[in-house]
Protein backbone atom coordinates (compact mmCIF):
# COMPACT_ATOMS: atom_id res chain seq x y z
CA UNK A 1 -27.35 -26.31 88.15
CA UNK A 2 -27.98 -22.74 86.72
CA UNK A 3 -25.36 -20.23 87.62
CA UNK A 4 -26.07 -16.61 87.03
CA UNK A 5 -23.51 -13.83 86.33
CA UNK A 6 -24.18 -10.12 87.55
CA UNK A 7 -21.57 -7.14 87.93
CA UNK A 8 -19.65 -6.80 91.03
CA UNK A 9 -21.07 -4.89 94.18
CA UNK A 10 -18.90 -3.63 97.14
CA UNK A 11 -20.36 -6.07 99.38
CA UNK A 12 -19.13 -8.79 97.73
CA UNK A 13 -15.75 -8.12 97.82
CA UNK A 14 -14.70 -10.27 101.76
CA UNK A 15 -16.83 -13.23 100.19
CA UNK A 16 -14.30 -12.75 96.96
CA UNK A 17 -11.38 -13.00 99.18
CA UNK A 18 -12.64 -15.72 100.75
CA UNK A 19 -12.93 -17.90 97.67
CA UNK A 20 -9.47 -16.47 96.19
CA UNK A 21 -7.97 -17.91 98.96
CA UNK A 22 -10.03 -21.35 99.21
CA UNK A 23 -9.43 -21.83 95.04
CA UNK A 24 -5.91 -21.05 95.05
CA UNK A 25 -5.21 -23.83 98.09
CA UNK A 26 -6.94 -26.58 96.28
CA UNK A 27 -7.14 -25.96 92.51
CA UNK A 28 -2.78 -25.13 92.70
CA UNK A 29 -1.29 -27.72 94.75
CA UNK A 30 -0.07 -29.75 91.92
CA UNK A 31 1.91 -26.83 90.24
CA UNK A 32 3.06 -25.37 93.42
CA UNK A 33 4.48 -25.92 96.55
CA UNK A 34 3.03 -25.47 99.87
CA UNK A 35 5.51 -22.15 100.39
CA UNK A 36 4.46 -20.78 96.97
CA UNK A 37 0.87 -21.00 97.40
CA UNK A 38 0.74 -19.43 101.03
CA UNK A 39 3.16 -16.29 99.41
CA UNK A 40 -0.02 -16.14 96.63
CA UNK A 41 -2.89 -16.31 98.43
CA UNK A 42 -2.11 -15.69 102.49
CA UNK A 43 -5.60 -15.39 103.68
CA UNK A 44 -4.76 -11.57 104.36
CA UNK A 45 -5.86 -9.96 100.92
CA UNK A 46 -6.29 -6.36 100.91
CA UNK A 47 -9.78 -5.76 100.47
CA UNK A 48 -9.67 -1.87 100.81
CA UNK A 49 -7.51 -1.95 97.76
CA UNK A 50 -8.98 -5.18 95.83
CA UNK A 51 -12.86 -3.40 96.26
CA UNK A 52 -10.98 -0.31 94.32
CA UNK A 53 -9.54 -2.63 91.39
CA UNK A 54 -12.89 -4.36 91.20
CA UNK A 55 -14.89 -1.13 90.82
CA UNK A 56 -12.26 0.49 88.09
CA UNK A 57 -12.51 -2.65 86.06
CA UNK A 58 -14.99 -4.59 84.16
CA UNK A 59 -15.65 -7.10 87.34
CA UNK A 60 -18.35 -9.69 87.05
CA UNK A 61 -19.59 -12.47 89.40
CA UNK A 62 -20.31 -15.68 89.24
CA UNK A 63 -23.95 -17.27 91.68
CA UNK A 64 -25.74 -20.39 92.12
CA UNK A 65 -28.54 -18.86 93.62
CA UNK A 66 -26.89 -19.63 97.33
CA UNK A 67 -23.61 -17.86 97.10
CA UNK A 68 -21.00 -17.01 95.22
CA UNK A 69 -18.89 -19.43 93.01
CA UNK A 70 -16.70 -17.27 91.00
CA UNK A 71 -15.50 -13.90 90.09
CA UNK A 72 -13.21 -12.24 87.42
CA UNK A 73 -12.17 -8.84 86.44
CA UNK A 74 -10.74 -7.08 83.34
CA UNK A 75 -9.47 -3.32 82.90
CA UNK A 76 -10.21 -1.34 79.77
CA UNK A 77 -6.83 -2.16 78.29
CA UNK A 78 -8.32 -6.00 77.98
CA UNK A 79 -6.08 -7.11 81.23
CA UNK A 80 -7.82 -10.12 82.53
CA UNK A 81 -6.48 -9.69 86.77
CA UNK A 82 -8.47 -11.67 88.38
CA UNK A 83 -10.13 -14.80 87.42
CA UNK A 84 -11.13 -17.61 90.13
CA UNK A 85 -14.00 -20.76 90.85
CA UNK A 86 -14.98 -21.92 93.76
CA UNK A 87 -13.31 -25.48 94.29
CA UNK A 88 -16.19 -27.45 94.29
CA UNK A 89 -17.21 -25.72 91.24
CA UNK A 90 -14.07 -26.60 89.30
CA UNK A 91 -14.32 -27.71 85.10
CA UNK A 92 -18.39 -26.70 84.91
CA UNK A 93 -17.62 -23.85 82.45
CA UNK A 94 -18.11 -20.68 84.88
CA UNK A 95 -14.29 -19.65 84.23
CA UNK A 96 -15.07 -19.70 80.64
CA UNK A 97 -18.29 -18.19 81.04
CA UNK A 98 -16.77 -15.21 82.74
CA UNK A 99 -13.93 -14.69 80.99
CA UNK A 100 -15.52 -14.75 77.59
CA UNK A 101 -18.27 -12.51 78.83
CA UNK A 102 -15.23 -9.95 79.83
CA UNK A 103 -13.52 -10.66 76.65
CA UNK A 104 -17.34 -9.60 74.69
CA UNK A 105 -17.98 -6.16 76.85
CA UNK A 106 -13.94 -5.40 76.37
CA UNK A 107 -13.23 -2.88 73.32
CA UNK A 108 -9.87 -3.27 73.80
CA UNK A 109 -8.22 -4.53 70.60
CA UNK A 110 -6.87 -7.71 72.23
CA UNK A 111 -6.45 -9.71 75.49
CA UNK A 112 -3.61 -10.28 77.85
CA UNK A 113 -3.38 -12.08 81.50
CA UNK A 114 -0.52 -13.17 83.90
CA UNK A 115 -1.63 -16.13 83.64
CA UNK A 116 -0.38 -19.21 86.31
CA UNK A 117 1.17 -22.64 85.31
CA UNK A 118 -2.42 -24.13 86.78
CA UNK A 119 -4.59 -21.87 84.31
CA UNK A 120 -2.22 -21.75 81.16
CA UNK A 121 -4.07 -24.60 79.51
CA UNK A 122 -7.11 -23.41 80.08
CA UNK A 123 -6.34 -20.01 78.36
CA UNK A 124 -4.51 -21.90 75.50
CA UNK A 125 -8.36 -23.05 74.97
CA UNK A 126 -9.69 -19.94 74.61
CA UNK A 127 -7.01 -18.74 72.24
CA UNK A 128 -4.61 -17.34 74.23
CA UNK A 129 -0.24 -17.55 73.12
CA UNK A 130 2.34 -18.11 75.60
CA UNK A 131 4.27 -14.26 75.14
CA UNK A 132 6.93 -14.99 77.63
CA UNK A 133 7.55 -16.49 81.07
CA UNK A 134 7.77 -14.99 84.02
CA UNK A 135 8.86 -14.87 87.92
CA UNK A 136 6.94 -12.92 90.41
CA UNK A 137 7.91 -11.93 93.98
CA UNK A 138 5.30 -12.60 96.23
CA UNK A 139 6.07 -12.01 100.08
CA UNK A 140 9.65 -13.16 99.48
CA UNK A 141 8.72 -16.49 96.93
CA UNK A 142 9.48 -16.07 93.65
CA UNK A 143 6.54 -17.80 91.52
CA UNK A 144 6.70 -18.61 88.31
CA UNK A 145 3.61 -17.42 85.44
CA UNK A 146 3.22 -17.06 81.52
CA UNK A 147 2.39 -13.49 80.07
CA UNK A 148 -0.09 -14.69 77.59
CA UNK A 149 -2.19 -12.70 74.82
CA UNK A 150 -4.98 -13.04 72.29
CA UNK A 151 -4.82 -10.58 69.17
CA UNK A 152 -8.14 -11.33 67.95
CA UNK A 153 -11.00 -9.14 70.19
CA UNK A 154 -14.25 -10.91 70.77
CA UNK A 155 -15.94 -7.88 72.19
CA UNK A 156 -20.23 -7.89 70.66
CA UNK A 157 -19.20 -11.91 69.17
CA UNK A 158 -19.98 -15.20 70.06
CA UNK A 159 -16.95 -16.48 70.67
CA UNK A 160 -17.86 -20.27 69.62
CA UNK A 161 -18.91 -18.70 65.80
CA UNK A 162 -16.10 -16.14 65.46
CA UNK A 163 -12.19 -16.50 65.27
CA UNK A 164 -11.65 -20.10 65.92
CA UNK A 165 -9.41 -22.05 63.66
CA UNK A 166 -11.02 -25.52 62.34
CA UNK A 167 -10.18 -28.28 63.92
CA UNK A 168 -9.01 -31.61 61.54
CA UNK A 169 -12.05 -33.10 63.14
CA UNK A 170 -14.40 -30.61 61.62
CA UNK A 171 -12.33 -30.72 58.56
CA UNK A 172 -13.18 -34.26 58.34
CA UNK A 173 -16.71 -34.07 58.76
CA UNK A 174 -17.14 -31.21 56.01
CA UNK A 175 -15.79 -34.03 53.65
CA UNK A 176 -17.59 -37.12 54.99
CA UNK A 177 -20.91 -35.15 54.58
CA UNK A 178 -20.01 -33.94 51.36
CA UNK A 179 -18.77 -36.97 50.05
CA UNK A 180 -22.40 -38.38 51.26
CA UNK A 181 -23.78 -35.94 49.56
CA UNK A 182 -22.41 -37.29 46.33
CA UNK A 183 -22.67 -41.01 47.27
CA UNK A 184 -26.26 -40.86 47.98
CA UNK A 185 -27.12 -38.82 44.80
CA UNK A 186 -24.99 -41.72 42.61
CA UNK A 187 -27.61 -43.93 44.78
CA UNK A 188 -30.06 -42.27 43.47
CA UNK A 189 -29.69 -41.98 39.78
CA UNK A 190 -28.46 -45.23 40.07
CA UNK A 191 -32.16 -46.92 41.43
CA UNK A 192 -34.15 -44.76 39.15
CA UNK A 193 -31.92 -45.96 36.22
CA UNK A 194 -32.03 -49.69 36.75
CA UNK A 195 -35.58 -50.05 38.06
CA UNK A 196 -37.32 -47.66 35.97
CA UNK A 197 -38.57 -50.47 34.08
CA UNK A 198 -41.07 -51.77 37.48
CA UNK A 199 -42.70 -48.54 37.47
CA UNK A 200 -45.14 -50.15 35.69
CA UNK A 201 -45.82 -52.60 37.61
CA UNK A 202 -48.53 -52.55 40.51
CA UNK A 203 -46.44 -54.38 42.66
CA UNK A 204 -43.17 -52.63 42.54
CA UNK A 205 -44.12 -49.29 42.10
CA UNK A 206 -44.90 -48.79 45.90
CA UNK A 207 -41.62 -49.73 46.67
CA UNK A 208 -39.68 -48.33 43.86
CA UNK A 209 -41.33 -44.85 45.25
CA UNK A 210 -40.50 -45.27 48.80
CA UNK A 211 -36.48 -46.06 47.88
CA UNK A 212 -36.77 -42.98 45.63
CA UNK A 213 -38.17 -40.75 49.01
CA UNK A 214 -35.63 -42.55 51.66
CA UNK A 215 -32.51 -42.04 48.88
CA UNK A 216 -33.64 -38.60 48.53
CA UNK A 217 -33.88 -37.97 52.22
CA UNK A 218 -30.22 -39.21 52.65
CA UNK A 219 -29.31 -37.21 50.30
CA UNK A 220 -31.20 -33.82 51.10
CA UNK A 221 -30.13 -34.26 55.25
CA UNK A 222 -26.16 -34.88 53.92
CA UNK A 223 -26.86 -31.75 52.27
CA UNK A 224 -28.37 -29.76 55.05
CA UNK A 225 -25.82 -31.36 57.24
CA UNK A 226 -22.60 -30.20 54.86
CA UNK A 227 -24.06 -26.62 54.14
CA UNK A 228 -24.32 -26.17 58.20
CA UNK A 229 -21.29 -27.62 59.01
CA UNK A 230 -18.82 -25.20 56.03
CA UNK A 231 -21.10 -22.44 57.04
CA UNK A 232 -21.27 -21.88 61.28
CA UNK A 233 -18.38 -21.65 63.46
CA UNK A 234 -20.40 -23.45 66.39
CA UNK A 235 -21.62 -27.10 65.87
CA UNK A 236 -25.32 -27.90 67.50
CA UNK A 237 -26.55 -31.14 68.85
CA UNK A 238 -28.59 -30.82 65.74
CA UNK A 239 -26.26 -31.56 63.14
CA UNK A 240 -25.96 -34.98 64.89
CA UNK A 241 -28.86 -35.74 65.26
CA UNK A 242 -29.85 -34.80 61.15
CA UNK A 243 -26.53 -37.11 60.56
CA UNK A 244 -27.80 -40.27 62.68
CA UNK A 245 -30.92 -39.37 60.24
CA UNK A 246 -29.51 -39.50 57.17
CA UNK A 247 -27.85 -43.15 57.95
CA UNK A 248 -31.19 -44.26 58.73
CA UNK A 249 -32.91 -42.95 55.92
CA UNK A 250 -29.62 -44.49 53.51
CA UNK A 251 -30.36 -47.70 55.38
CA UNK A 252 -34.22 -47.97 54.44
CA UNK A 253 -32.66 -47.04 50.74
CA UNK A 254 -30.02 -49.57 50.72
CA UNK A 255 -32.52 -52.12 51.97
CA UNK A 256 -35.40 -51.27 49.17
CA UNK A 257 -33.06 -51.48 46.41
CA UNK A 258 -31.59 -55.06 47.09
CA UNK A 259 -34.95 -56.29 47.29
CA UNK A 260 -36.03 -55.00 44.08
CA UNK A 261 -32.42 -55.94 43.12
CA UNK A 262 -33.30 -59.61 43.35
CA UNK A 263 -36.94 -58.96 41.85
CA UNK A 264 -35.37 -57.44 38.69
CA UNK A 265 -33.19 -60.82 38.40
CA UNK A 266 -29.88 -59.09 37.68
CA UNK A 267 -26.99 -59.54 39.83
CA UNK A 268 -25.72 -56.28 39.16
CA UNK A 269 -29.20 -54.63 40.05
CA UNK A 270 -28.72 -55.88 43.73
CA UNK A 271 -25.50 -53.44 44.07
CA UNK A 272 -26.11 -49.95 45.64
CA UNK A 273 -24.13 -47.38 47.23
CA UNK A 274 -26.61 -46.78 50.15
CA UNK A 275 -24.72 -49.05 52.36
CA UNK A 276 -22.05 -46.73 52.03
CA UNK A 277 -23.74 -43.63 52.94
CA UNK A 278 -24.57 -45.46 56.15
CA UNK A 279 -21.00 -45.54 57.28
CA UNK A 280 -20.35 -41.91 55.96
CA UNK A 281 -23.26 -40.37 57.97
CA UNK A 282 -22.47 -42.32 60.78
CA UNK A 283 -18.46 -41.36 60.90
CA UNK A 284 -19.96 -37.80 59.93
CA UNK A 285 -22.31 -37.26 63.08
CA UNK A 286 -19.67 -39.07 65.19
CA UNK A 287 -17.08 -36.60 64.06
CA UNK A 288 -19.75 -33.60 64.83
CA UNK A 289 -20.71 -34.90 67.93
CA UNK A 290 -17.03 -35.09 69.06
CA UNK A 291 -16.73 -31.29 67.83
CA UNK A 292 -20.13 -30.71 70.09
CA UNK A 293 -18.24 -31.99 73.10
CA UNK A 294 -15.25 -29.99 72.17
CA UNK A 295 -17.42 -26.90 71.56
CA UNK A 296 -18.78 -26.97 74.77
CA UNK A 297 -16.42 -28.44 76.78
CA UNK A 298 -18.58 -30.62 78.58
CA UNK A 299 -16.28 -32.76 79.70
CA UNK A 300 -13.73 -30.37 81.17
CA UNK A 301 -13.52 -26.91 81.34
């Protein structure tokens, strides 16, 4: 599905009302009641006075190509009014899309939004602080909001390298990888140390060279992995895949050096730490992969 965002044009301002309405009936009805949502969103908006807002802000829209599946709008101050999805188009990452592209055009110095008890969550994800609660009167119904900020401006950033706190996940993976990063160098100082002796023979020297190559590997994609992961904000689908790498290249390692382990005839020759850079860059890309999912929300908006 590719979804395109464009600035807002007069004429699309009935089809906006039209989905206001639609989202706030079906994405609300577990927070509100049946009264609260029909004071919101009547089916009667004012589009006279909406197409005016819409103009004076920062309003952007949200296609598929068909018709339109979203819509949000921001004044100069960094007021997010307006931000709705279509309900069929609910947790696909248009909401964030918009309101981060708002937050990125905005100079304003920080953010704020009325925010309802349906979106709060999803503004806690993008940074936002719970200021104070609130009660609205709409047509008689008193409804119940958070006024909600974010300090830290976004505007001419990517807001998945800039101003996000690490999580303990990422933490953990920063130290996994660089802990395999030292593992896998002990590995291999280690083989060269015990089997430098079979470098002169025929026989072993093939193999003694290809544990050398796979231990280095490990050891040079925990190092790419750990320098990418302590220096970008945003984790790729990369850094898992050089991870999943780096166990498989510890695993050739780890498999070399026992067999030359029991060719050298020494029990203590057969031990290596490659087996344990296998777990570590395995926990590591399973940690960054996680982050991945978190980073871009796949699985929920």
């Amino acid at each position: 599905m590719t979804i395109d965002i464009r600035e807002y044009r007069a004429e699309d301002c009935e089809a906006l009302g039209r989905l206001f309405y639609d989202t706030v009936h079906s994405a609300c009805t577990e927070e509100y009641t049946p009264a609260e949502l029909n004071a919101w969103a009547d089916g009667k908006p004012d589009l006279a006075r909406w197409n005016e807002e819409f103009l004076a802000n920062d309003t952007l829209v949200a296609e598929d190509g068909v018709r339109i599946v979203g819509f949000a709008d921001m004044d100069a101050n960094g007021e997010l009014d307006r931000l709705y999805v279509h309900k069929d188009y609910q947790r696909k990452g248009i909401a964030k899309a918009l309101c981060t592209a708002l937050m990125i055009r905005c100079k304003a110095k920080g953010y704020t939004v009325h925010a309802s008890l349906t979106a709060r969550g999803f503004f806690e994800k993008l940074g936002f602080t719970v200021a104070e609660e609130e009660s609205v009167e709409r047509n008689g119904v008193v409804l119940k909001r958070f006024l909600m900020k974010r300090d830290h401006p976004l505007h001419g950033k990517d807001p998945l390298k800039y101003d996000r706190p690490k999580r303990k996940t990422k933490i953990a993976a920063e130290l996994i990888n660089l802990l395999g990063v030292l593992v896998s160098a002990v590995g291999i100082v280690l083989s060269t140390f015990l089997f430098q002796n079979l470098l002169q023979s025929e026989e072993r020297k093939a193999e003694i060279c290809a544990l050398i190559v796979f231990g280095s590997l490990s050891f040079a994609l925990f190092l790419v992995v750990t320098f990418r992961t302590f220096s970008r904000g945003e984790t790729k689908m990369v850094d898992y895949i050089l991870g999943l790498a780096s166990s498989v290249a510890a695993f050739v390692a780890a498999v070399l050096h026992v067999r030359l382990g029991w060719a050298y005839s020494d029990s203590f020759a057969v031990v290596t730490p490659f087996p344990v850079c296998v777990f570590l860059a395995l926990a590591g890309s399973g940690l960054i992969l996680l982050e991945y999912v978190r980073d871009h929300q796949i699985f929920e908006e």
